[in-house]
C-alpha atoms as a PDB file:
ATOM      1  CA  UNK A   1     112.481 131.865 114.330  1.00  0.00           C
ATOM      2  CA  UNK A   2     114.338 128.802 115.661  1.00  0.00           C
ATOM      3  CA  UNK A   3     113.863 130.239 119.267  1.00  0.00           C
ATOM      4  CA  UNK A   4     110.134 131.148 119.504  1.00  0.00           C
ATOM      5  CA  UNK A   5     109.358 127.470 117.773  1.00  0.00           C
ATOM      6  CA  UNK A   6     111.293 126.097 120.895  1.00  0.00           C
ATOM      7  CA  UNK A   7     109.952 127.658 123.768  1.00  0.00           C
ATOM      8  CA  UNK A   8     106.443 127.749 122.591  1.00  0.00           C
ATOM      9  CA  UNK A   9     104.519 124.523 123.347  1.00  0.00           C
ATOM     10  CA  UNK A  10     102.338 123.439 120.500  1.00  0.00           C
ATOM     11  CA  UNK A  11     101.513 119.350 122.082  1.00  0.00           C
ATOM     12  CA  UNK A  12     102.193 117.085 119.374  1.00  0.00           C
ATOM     13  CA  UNK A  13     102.809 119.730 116.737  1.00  0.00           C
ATOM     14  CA  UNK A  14     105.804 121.218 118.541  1.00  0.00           C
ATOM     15  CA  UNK A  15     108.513 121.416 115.727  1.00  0.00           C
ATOM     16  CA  UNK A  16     111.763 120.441 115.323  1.00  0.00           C
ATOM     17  CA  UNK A  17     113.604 124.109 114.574  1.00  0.00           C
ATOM     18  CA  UNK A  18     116.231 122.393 112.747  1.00  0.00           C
ATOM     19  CA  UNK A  19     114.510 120.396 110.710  1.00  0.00           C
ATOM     20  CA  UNK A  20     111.312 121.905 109.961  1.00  0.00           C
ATOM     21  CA  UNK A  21     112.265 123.696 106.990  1.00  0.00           C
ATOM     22  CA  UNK A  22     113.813 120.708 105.383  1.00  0.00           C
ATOM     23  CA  UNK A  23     109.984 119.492 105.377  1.00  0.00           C
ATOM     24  CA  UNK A  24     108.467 122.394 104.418  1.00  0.00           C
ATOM     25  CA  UNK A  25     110.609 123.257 101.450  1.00  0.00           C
ATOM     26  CA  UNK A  26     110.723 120.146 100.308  1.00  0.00           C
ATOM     27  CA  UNK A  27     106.892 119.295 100.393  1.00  0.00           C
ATOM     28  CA  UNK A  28     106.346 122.249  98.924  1.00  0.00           C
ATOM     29  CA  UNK A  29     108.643 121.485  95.915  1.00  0.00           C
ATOM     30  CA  UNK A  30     106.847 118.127  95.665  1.00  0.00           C
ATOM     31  CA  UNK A  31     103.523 119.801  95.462  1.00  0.00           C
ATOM     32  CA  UNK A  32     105.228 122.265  92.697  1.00  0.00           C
ATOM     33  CA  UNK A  33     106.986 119.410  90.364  1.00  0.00           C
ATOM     34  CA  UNK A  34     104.486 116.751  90.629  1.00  0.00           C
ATOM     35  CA  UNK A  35     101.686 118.751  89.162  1.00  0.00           C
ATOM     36  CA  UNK A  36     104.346 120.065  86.340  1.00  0.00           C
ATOM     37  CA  UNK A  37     105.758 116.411  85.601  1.00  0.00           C
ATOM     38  CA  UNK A  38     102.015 115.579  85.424  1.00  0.00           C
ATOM     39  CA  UNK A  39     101.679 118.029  82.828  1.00  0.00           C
ATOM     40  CA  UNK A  40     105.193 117.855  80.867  1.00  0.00           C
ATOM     41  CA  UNK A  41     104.780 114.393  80.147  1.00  0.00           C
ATOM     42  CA  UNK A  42     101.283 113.339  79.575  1.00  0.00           C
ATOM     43  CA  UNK A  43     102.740 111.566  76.594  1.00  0.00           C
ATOM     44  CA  UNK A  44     105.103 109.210  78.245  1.00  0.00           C
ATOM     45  CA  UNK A  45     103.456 108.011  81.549  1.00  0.00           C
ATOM     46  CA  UNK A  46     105.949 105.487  82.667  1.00  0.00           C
ATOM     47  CA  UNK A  47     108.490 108.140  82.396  1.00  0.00           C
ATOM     48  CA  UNK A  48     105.283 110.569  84.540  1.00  0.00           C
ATOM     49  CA  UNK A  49     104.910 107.571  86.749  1.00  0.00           C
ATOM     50  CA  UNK A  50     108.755 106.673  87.670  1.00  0.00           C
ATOM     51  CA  UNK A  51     109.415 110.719  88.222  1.00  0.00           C
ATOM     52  CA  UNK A  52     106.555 111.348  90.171  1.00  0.00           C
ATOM     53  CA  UNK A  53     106.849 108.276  91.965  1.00  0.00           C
ATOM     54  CA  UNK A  54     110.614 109.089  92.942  1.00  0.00           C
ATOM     55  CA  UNK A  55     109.970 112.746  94.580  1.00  0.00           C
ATOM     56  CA  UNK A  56     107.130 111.368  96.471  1.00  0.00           C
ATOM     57  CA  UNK A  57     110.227 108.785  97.622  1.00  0.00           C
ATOM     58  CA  UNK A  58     112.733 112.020  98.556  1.00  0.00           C
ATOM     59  CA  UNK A  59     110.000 113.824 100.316  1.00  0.00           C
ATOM     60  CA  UNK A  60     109.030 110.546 102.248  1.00  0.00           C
ATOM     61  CA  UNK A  61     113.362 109.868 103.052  1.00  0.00           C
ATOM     62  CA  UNK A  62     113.301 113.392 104.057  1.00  0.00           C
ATOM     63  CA  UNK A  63     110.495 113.078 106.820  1.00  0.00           C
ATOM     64  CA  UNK A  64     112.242 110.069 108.052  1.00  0.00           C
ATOM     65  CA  UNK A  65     115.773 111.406 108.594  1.00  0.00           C
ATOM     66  CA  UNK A  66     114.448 114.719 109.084  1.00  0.00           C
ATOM     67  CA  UNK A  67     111.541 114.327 111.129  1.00  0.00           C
ATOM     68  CA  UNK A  68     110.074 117.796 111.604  1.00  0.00           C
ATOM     69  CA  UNK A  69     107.733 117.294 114.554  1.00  0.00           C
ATOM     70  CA  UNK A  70     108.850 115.561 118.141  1.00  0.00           C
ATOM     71  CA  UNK A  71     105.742 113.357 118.128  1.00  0.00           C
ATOM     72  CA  UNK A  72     106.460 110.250 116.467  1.00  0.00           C
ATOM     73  CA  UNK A  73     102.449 110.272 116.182  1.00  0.00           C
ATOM     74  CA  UNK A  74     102.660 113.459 113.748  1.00  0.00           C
ATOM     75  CA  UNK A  75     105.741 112.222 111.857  1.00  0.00           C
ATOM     76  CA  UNK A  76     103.626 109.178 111.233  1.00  0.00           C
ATOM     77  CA  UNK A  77     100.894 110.815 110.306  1.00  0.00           C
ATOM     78  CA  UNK A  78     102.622 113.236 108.179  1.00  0.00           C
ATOM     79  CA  UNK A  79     104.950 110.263 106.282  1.00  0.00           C
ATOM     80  CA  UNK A  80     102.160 108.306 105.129  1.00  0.00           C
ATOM     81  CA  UNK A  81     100.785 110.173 102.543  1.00  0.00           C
ATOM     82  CA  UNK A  82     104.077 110.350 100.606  1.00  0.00           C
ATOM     83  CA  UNK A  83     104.853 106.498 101.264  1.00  0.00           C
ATOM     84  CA  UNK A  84     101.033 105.658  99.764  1.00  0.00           C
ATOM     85  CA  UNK A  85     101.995 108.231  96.860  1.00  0.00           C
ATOM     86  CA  UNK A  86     105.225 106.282  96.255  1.00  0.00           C
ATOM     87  CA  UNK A  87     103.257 103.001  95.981  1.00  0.00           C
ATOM     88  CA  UNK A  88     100.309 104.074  93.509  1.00  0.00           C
ATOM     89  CA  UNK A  89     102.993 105.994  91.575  1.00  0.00           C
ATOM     90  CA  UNK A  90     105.095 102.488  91.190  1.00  0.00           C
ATOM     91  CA  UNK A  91     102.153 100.435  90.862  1.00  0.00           C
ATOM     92  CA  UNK A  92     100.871 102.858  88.205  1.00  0.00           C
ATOM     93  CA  UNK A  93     104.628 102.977  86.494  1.00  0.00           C
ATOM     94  CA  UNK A  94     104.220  98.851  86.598  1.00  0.00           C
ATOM     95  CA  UNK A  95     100.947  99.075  85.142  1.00  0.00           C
ATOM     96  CA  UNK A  96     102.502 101.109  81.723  1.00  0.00           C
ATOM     97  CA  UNK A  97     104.972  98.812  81.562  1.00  0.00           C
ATOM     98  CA  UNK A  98     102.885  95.554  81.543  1.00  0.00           C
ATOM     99  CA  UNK A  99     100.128  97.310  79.721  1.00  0.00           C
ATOM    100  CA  UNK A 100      98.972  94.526  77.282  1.00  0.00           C
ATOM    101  CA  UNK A 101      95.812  95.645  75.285  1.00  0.00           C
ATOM    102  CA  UNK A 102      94.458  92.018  74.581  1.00  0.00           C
ATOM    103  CA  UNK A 103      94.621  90.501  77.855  1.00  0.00           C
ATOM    104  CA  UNK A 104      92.392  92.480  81.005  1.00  0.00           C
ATOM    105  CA  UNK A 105      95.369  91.945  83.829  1.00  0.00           C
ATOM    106  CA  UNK A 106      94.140  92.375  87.138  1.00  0.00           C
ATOM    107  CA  UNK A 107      97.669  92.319  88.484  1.00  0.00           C
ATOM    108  CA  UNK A 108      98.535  96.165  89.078  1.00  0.00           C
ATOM    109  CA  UNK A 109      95.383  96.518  90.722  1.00  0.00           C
ATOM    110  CA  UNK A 110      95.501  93.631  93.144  1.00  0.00           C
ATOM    111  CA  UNK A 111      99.090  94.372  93.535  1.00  0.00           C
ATOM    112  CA  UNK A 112      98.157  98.351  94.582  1.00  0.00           C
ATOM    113  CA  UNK A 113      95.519  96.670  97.194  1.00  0.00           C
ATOM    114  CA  UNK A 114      98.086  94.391  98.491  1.00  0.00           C
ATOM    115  CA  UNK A 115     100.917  96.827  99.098  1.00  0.00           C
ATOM    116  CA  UNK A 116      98.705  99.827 100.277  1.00  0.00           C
ATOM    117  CA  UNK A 117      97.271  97.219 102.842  1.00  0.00           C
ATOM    118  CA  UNK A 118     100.845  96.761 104.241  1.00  0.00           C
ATOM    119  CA  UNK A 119     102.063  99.898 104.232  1.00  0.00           C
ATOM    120  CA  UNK A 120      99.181 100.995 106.479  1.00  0.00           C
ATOM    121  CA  UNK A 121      99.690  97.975 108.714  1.00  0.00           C
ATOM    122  CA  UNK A 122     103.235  98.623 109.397  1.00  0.00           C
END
């Protein structure tokens, strides 16, 4: 367990013992829920959007507080996903909620472009 992931050096995937199974459980109850809220409410996407959009958040504060790895590199790597997950789920939750049927609105579009550009810049 804790011991062998210590001594044993893996380069930049070399866990953290403590905290590797706070990533690992909870990525793998994002990758269980998010395909179940996808299906439980098909009929209510902002509802879909906001839920999915806020476990991608929990797994992404997890990986920061908890970062599993000891290269920042990895924890990077590994984060980014979730925060680009958190901002297509919002963007999409904005989109529902500013849906208007007679006007074409470029604005959660532009809006996903814009954010996902600054995310991967910082």
């Amino acid at each position: 367990g804790k011991w062998r992931a210590a001594i044993s050096n893996l380069g930049p995937l070399q866990p953290v013992p403590q905290n590797f199974k706070y990533a690992a459980y909870t990525s793998l109850l994002a990758k269980v829920l998010i395909p179940i809220i996808s299906t439980m409410t098909t009929s209510c996407p902002l509802l879909q959007m906001m839920s999915s959009g806020t476990i991608c958040l929990l797994v992404a504060c997890t990986f920061c507080l908890r970062p599993p790895y000891q290269s920042k590199t990895m924890n990077v790597l590994l984060r980014t996903p979730w925060v680009l997950q958190v901002i297509g789920f919002s963007i999409g939750g904005a989109a529902v909620a500013y849906d208007d049927p007679g006007s074409p609105s470029a604005l959660p579009a532009l809006s996903l472009y814009l954010l996902s550009a600054l995310a991967l810049a910082a």
